[in-house]
PDB file of N, CA and C in Angstrom:
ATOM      1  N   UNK A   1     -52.499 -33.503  89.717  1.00  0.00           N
ATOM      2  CA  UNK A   1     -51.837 -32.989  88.554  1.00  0.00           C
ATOM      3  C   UNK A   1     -50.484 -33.653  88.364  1.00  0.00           C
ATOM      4  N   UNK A   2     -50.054 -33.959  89.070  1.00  0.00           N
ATOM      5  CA  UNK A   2     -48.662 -35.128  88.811  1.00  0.00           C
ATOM      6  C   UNK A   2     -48.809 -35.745  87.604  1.00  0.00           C
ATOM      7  N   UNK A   3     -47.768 -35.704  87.504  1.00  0.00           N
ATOM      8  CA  UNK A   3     -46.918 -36.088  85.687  1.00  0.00           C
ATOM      9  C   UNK A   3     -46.081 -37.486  85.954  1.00  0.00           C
ATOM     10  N   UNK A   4     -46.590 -38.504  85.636  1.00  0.00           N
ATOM     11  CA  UNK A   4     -45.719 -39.716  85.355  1.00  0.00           C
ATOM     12  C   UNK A   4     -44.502 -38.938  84.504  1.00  0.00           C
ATOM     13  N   UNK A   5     -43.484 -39.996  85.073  1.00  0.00           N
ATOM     14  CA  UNK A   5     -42.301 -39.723  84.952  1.00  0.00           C
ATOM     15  C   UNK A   5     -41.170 -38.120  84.984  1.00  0.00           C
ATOM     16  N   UNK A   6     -42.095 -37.641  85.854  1.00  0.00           N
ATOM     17  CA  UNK A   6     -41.720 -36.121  86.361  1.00  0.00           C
ATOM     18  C   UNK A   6     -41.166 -36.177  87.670  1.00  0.00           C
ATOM     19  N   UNK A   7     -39.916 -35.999  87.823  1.00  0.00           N
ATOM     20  CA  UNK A   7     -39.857 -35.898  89.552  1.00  0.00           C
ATOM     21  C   UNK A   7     -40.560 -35.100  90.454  1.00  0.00           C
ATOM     22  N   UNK A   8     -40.346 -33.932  89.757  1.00  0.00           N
ATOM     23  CA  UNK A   8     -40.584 -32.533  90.074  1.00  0.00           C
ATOM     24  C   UNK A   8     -42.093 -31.916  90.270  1.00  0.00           C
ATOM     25  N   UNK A   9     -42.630 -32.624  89.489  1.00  0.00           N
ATOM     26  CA  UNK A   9     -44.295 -32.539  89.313  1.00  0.00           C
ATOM     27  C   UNK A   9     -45.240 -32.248  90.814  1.00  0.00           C
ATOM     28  N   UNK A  10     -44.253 -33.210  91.672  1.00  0.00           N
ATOM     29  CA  UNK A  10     -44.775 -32.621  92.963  1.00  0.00           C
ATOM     30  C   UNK A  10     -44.669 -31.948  93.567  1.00  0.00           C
ATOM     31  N   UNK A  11     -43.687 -31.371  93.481  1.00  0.00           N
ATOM     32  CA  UNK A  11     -43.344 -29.503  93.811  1.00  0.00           C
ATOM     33  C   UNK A  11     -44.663 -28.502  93.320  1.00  0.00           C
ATOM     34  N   UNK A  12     -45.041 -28.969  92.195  1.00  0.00           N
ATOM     35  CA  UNK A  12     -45.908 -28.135  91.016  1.00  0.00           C
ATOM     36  C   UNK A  12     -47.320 -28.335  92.054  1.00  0.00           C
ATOM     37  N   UNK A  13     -47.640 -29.465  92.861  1.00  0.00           N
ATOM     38  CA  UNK A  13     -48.759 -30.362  93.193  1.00  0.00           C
ATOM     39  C   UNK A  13     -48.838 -29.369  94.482  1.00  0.00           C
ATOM     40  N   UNK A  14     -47.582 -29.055  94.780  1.00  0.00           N
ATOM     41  CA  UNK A  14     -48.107 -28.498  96.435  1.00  0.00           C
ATOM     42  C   UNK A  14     -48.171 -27.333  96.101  1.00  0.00           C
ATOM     43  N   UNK A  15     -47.569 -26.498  94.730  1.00  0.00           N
ATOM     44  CA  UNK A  15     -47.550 -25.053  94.349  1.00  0.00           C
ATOM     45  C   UNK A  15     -49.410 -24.686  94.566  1.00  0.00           C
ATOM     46  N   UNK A  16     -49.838 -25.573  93.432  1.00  0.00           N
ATOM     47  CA  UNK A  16     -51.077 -25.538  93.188  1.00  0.00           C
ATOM     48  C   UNK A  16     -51.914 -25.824  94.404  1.00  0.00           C
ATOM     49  N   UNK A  17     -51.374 -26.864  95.454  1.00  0.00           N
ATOM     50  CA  UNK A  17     -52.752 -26.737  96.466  1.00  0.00           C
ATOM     51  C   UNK A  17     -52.478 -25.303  97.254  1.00  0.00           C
ATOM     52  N   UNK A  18     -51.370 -24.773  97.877  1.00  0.00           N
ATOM     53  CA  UNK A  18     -50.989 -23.792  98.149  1.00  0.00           C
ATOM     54  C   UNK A  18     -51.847 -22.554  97.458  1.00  0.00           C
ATOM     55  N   UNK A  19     -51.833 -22.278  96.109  1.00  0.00           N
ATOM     56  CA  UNK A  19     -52.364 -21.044  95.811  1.00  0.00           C
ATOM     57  C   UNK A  19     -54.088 -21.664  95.698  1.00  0.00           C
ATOM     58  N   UNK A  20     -54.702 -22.478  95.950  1.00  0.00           N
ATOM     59  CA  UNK A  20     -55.865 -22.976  95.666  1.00  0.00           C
ATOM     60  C   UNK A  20     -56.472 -22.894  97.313  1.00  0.00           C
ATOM     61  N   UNK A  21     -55.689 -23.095  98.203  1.00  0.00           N
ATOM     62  CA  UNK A  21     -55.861 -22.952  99.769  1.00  0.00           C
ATOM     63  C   UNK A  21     -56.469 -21.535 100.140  1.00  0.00           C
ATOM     64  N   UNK A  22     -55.270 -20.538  99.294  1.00  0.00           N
ATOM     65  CA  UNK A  22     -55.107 -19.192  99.877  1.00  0.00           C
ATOM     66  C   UNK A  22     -56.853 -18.357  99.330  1.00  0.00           C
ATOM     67  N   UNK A  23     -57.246 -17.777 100.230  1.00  0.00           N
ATOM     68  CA  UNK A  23     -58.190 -16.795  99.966  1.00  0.00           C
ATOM     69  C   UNK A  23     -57.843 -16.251  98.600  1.00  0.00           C
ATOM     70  N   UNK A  24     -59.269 -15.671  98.135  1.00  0.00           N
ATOM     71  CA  UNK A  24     -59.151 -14.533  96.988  1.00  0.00           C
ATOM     72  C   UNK A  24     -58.202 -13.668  97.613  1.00  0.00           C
ATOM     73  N   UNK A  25     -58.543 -12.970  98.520  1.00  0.00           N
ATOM     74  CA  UNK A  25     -57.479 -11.914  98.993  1.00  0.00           C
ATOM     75  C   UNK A  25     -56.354 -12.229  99.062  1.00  0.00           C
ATOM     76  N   UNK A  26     -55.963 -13.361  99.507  1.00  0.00           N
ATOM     77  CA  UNK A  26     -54.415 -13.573 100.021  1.00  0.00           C
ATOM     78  C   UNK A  26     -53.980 -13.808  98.303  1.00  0.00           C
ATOM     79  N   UNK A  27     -55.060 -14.418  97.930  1.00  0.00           N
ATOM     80  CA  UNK A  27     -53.861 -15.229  96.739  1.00  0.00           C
ATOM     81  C   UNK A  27     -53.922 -14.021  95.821  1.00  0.00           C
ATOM     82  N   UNK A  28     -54.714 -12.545  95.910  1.00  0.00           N
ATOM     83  CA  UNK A  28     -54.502 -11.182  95.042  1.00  0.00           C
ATOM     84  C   UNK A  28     -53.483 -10.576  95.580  1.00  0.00           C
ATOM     85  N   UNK A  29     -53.073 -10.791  96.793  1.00  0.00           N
ATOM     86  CA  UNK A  29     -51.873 -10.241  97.608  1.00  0.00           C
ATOM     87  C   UNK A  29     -50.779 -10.955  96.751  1.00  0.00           C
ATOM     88  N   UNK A  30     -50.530 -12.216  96.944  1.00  0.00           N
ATOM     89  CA  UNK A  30     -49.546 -13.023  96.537  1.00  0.00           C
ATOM     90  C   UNK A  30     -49.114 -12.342  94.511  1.00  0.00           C
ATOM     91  N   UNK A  31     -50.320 -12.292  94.070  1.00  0.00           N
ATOM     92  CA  UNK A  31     -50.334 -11.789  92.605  1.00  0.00           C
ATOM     93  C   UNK A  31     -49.676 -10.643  92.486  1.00  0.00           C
ATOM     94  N   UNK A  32     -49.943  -9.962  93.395  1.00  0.00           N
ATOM     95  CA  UNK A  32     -49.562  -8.403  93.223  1.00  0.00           C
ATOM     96  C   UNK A  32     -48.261  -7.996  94.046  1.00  0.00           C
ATOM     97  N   UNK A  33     -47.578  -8.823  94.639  1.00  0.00           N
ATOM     98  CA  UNK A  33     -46.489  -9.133  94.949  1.00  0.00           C
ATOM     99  C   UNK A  33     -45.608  -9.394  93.983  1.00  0.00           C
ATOM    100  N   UNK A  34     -45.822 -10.976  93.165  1.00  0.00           N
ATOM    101  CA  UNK A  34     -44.866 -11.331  92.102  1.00  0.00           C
ATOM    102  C   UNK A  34     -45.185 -10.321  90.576  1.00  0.00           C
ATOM    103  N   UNK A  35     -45.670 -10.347  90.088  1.00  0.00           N
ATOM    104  CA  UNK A  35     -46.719  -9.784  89.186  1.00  0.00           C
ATOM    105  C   UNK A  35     -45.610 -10.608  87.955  1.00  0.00           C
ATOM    106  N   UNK A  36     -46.187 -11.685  87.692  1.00  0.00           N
ATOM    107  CA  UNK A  36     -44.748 -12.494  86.749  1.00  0.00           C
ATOM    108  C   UNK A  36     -45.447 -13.591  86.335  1.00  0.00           C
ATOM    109  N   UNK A  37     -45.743 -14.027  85.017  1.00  0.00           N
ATOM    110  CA  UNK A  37     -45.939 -15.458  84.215  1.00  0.00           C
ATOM    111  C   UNK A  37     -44.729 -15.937  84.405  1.00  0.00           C
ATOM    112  N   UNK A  38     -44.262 -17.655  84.341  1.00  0.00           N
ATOM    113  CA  UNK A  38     -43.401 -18.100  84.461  1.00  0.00           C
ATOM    114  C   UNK A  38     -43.740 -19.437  83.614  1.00  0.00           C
ATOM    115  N   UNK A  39     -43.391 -19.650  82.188  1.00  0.00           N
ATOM    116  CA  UNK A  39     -43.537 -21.019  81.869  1.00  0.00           C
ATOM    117  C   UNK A  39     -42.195 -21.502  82.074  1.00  0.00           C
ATOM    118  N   UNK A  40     -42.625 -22.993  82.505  1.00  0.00           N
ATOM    119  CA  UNK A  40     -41.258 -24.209  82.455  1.00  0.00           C
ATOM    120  C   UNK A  40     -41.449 -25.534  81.590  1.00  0.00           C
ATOM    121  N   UNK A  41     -39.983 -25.530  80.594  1.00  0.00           N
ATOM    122  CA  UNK A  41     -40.163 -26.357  79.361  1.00  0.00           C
ATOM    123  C   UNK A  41     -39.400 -27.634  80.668  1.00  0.00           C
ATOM    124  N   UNK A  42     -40.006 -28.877  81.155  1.00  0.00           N
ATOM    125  CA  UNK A  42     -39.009 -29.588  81.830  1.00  0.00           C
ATOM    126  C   UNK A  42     -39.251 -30.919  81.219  1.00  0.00           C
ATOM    127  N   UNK A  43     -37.547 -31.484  80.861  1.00  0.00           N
ATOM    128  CA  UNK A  43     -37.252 -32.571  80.267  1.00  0.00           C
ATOM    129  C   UNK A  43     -37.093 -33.450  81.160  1.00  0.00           C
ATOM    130  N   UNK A  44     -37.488 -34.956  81.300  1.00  0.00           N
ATOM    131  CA  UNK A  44     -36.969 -35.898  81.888  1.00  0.00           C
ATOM    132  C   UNK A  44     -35.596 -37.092  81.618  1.00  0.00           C
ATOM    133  N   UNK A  45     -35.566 -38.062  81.939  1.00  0.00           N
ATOM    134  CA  UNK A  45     -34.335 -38.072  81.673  1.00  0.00           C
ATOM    135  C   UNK A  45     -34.727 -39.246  80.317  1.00  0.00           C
ATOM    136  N   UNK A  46     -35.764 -39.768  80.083  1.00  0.00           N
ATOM    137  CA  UNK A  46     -36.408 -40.258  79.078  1.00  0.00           C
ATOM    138  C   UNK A  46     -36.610 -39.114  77.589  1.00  0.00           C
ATOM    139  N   UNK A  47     -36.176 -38.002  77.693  1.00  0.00           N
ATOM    140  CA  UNK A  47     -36.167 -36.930  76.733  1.00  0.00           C
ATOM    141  C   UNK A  47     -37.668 -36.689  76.601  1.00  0.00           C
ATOM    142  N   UNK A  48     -38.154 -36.821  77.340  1.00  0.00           N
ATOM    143  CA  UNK A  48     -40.249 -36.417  77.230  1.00  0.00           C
ATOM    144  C   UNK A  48     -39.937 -34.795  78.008  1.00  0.00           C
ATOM    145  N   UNK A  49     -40.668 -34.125  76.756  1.00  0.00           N
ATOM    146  CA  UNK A  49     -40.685 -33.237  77.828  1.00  0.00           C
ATOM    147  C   UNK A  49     -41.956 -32.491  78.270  1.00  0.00           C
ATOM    148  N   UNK A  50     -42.499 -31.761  79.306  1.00  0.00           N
ATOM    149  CA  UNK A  50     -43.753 -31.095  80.137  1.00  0.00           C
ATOM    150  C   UNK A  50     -43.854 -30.237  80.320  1.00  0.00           C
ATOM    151  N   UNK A  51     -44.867 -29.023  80.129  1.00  0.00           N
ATOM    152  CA  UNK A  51     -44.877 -27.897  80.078  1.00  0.00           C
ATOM    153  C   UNK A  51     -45.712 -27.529  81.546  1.00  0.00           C
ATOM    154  N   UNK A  52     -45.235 -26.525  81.952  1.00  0.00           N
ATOM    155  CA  UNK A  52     -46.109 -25.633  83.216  1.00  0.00           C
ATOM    156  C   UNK A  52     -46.647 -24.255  82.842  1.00  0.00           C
ATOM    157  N   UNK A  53     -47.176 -23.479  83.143  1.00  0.00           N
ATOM    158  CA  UNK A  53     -47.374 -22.177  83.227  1.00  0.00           C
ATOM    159  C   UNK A  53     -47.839 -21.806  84.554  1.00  0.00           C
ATOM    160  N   UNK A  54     -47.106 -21.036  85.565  1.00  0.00           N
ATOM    161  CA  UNK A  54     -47.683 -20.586  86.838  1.00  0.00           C
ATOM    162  C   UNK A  54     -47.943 -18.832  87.088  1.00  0.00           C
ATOM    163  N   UNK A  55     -49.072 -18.627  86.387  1.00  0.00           N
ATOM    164  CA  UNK A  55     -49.325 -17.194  86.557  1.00  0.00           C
ATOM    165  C   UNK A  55     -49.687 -16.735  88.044  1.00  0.00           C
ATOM    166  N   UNK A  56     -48.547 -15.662  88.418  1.00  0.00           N
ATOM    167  CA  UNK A  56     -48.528 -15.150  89.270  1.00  0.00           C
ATOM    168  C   UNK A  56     -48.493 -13.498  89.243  1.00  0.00           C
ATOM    169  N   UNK A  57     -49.382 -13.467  88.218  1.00  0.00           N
ATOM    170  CA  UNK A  57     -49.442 -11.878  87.431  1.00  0.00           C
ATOM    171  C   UNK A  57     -50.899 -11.354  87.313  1.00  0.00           C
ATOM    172  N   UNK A  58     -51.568 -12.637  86.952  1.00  0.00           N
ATOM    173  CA  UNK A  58     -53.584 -12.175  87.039  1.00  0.00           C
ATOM    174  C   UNK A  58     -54.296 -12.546  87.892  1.00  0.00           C
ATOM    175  N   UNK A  59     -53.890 -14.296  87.913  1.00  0.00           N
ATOM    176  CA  UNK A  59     -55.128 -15.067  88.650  1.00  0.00           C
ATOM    177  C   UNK A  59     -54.434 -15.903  89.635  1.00  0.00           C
ATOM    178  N   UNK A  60     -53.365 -16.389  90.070  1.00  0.00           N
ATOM    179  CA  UNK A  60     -52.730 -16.945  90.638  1.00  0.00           C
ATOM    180  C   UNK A  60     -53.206 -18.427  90.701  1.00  0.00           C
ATOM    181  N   UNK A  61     -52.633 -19.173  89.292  1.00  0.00           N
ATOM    182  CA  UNK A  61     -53.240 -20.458  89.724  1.00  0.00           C
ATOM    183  C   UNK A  61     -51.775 -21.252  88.884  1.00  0.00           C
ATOM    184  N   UNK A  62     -51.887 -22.387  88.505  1.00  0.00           N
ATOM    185  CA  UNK A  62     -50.599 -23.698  87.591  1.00  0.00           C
ATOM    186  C   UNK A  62     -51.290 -24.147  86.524  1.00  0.00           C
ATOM    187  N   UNK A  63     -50.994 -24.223  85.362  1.00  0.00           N
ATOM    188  CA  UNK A  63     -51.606 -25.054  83.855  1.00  0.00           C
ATOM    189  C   UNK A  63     -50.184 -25.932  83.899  1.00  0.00           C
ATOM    190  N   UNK A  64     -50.515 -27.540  83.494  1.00  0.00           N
ATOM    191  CA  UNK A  64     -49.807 -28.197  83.199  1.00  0.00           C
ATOM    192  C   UNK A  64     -50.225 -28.995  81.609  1.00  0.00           C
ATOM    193  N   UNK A  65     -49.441 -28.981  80.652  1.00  0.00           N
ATOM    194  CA  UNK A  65     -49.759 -29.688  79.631  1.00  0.00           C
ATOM    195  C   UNK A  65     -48.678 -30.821  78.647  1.00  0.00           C
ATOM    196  N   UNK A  66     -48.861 -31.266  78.009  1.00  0.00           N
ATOM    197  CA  UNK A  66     -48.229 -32.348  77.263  1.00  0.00           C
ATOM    198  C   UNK A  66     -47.683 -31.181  76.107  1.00  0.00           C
ATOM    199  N   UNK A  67     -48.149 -30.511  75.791  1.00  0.00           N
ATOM    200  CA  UNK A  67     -47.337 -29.754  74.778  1.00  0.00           C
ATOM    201  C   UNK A  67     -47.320 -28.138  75.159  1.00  0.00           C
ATOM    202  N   UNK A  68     -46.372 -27.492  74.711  1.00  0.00           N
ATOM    203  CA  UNK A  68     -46.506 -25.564  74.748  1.00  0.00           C
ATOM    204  C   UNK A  68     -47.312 -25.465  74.645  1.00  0.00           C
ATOM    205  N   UNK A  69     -47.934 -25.586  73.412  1.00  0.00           N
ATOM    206  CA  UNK A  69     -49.629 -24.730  73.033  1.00  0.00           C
ATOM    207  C   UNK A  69     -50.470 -25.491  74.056  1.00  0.00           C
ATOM    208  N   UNK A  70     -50.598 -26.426  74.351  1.00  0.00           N
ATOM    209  CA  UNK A  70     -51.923 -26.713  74.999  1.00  0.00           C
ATOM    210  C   UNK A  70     -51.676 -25.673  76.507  1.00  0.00           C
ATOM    211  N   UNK A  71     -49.969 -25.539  77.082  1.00  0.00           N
ATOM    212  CA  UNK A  71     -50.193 -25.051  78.519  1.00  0.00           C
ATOM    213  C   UNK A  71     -50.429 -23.581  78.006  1.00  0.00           C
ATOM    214  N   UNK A  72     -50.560 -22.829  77.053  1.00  0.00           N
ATOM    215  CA  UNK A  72     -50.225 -21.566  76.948  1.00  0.00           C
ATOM    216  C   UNK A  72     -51.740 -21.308  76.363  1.00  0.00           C
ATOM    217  N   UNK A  73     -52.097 -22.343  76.143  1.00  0.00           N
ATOM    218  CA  UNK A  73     -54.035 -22.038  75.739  1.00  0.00           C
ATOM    219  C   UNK A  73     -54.560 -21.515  77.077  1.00  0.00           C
ATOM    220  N   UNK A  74     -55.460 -20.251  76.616  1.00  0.00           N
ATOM    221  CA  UNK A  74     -55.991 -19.175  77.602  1.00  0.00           C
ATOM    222  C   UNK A  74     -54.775 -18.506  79.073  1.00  0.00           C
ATOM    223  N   UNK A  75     -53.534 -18.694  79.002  1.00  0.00           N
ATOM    224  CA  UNK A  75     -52.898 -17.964  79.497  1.00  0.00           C
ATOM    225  C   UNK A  75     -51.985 -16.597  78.710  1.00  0.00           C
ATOM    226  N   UNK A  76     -51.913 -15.884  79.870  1.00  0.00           N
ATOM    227  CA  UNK A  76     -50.919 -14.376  79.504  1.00  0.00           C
ATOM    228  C   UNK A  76     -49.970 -14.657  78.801  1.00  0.00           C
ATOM    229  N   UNK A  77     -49.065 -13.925  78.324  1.00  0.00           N
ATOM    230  CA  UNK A  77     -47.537 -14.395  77.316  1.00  0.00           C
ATOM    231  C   UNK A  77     -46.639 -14.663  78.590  1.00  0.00           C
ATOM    232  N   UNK A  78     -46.157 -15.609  78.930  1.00  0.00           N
ATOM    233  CA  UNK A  78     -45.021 -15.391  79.964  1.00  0.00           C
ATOM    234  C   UNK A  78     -44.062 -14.211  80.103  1.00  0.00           C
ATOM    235  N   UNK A  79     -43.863 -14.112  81.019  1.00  0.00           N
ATOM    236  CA  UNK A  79     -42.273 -13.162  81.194  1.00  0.00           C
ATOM    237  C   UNK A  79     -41.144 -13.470  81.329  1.00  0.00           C
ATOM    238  N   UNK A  80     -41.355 -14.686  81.822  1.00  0.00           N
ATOM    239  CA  UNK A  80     -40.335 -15.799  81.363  1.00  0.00           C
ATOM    240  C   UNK A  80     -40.709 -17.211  80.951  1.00  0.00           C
ATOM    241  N   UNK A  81     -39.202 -17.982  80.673  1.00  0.00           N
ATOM    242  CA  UNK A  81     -39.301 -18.920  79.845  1.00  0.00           C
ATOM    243  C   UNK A  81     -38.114 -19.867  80.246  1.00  0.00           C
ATOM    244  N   UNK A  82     -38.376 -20.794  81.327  1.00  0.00           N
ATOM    245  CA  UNK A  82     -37.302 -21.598  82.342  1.00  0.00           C
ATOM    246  C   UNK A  82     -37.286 -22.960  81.326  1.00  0.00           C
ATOM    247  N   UNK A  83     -36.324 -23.423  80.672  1.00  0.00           N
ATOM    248  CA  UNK A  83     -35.829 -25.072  80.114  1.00  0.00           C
ATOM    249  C   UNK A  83     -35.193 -25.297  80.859  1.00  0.00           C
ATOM    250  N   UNK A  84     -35.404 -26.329  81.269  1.00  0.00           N
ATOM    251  CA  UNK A  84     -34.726 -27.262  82.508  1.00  0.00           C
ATOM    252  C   UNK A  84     -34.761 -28.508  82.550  1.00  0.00           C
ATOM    253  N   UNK A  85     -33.691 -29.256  83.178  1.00  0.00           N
ATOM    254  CA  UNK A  85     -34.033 -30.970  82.904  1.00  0.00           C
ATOM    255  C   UNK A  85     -35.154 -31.051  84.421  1.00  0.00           C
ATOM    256  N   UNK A  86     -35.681 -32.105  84.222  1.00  0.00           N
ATOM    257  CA  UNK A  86     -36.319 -32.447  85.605  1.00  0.00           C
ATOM    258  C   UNK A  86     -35.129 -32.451  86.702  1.00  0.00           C
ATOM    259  N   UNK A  87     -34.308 -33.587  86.616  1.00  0.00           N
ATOM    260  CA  UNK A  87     -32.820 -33.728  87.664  1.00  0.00           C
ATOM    261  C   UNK A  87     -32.842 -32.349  87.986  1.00  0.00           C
ATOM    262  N   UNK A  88     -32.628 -31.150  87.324  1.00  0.00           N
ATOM    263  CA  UNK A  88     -31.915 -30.114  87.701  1.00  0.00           C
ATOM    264  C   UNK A  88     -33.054 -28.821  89.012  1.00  0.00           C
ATOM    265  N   UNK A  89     -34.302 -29.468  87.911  1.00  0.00           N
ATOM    266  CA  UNK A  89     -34.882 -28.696  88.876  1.00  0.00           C
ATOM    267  C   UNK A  89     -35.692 -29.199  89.991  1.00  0.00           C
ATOM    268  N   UNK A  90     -35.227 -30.254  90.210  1.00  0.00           N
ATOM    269  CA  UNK A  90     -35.540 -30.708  91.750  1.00  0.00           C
ATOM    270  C   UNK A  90     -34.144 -30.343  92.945  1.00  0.00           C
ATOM    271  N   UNK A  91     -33.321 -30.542  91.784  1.00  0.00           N
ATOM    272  CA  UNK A  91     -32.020 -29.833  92.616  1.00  0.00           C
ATOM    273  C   UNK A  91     -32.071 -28.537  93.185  1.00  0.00           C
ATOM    274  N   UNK A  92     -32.460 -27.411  92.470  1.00  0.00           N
ATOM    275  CA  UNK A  92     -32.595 -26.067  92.652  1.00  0.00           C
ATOM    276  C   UNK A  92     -33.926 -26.370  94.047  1.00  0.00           C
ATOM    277  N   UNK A  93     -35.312 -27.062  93.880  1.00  0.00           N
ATOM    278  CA  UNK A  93     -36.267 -27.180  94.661  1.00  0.00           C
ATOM    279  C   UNK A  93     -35.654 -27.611  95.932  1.00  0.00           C
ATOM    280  N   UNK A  94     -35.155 -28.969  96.151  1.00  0.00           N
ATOM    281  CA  UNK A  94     -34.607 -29.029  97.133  1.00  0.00           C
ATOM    282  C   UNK A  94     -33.506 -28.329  97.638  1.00  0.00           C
ATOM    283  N   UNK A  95     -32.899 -27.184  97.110  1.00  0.00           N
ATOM    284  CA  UNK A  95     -31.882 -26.388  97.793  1.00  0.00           C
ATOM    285  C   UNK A  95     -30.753 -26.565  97.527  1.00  0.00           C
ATOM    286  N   UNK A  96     -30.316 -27.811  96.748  1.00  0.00           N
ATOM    287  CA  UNK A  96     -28.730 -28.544  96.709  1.00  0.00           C
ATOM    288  C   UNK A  96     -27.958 -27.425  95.540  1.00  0.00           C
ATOM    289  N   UNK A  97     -28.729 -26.348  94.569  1.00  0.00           N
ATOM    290  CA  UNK A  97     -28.168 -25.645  93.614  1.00  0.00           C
ATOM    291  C   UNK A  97     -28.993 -24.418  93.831  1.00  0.00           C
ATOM    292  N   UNK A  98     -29.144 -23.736  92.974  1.00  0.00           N
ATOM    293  CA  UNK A  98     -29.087 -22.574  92.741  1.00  0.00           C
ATOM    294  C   UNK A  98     -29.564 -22.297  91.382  1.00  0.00           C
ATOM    295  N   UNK A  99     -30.485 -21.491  90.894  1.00  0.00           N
ATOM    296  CA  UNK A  99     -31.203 -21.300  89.555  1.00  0.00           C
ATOM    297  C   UNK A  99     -29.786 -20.713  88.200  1.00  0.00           C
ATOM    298  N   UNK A 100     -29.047 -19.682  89.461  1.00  0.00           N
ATOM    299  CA  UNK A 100     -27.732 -18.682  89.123  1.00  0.00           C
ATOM    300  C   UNK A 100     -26.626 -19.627  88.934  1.00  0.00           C
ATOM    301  N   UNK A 101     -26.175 -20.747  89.629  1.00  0.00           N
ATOM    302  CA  UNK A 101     -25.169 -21.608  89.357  1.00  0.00           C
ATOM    303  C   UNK A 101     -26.005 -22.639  88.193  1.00  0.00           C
ATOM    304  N   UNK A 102     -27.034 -23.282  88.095  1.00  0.00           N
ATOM    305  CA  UNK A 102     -27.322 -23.773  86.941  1.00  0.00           C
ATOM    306  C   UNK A 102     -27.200 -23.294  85.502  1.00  0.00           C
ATOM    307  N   UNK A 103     -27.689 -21.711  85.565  1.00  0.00           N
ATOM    308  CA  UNK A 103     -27.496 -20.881  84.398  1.00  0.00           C
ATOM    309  C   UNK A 103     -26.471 -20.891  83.704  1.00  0.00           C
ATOM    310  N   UNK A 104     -25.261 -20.622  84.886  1.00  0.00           N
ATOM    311  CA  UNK A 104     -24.062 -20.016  85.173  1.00  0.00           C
ATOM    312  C   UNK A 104     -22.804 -21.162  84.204  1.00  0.00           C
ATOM    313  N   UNK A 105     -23.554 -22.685  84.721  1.00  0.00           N
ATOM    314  CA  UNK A 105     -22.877 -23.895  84.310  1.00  0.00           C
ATOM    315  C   UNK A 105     -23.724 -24.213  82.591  1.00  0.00           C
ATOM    316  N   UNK A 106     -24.257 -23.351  82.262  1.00  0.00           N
ATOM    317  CA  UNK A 106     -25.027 -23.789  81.101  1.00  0.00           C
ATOM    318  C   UNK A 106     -26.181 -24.982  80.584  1.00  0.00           C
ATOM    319  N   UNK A 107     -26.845 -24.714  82.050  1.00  0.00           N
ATOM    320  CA  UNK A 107     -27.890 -25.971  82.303  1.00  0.00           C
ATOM    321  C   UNK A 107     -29.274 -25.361  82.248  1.00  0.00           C
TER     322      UNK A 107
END
């Protein structure tokens, strides 16, 4: 599922083998834990930007698409709605920031 010109895409790559690993059970555990849609609008530094949806509310799985509507075809309404540059959110992934200091700085 990696996205040319996405840094981040591989974060998304191990999200997805991760919940694809886990048992039905574990990964209904994991669901019913977060119980949360999460789409991410992420820009690169080429201004392209990539859509995710990682439902962690029904089925526990990742949609990646080239546009909103295509990632939001046959998924829940999110509960949230993360815009982010790629740079930023590999920063937050690797640990160097914070989701709260990105916000915080108007990123």
């Amino acid at each position: 599922m990696s996205v040319e010109g996405f840094i981040f895409s591989a974060a998304f790559d191990q999200l997805t083998s991760v919940l694809t690993a886990l048992s039905p059970e574990d990964r209904k555990n994991e669901v019913n834990k977060t119980k949360a849609v999460y789409a991410f609008e992420v820009t690169n530094t080429q201004g392209k930007k990539h859509y995710f949806v990682v439902d962690l509310k029904h089925v526990g799985k990742v949609t990646n698409a080239a546009t909103e509507a295509d990632a939001a075809k046959g998924q829940p309404k999110p509960d949230i709605t993360i815009i982010i540059t790629d740079d930023n959110l590999v920063r937050i992934i690797e640990g160097k920031t914070t989701a709260a200091a990105e916000f915080m700085s108007g990123k």
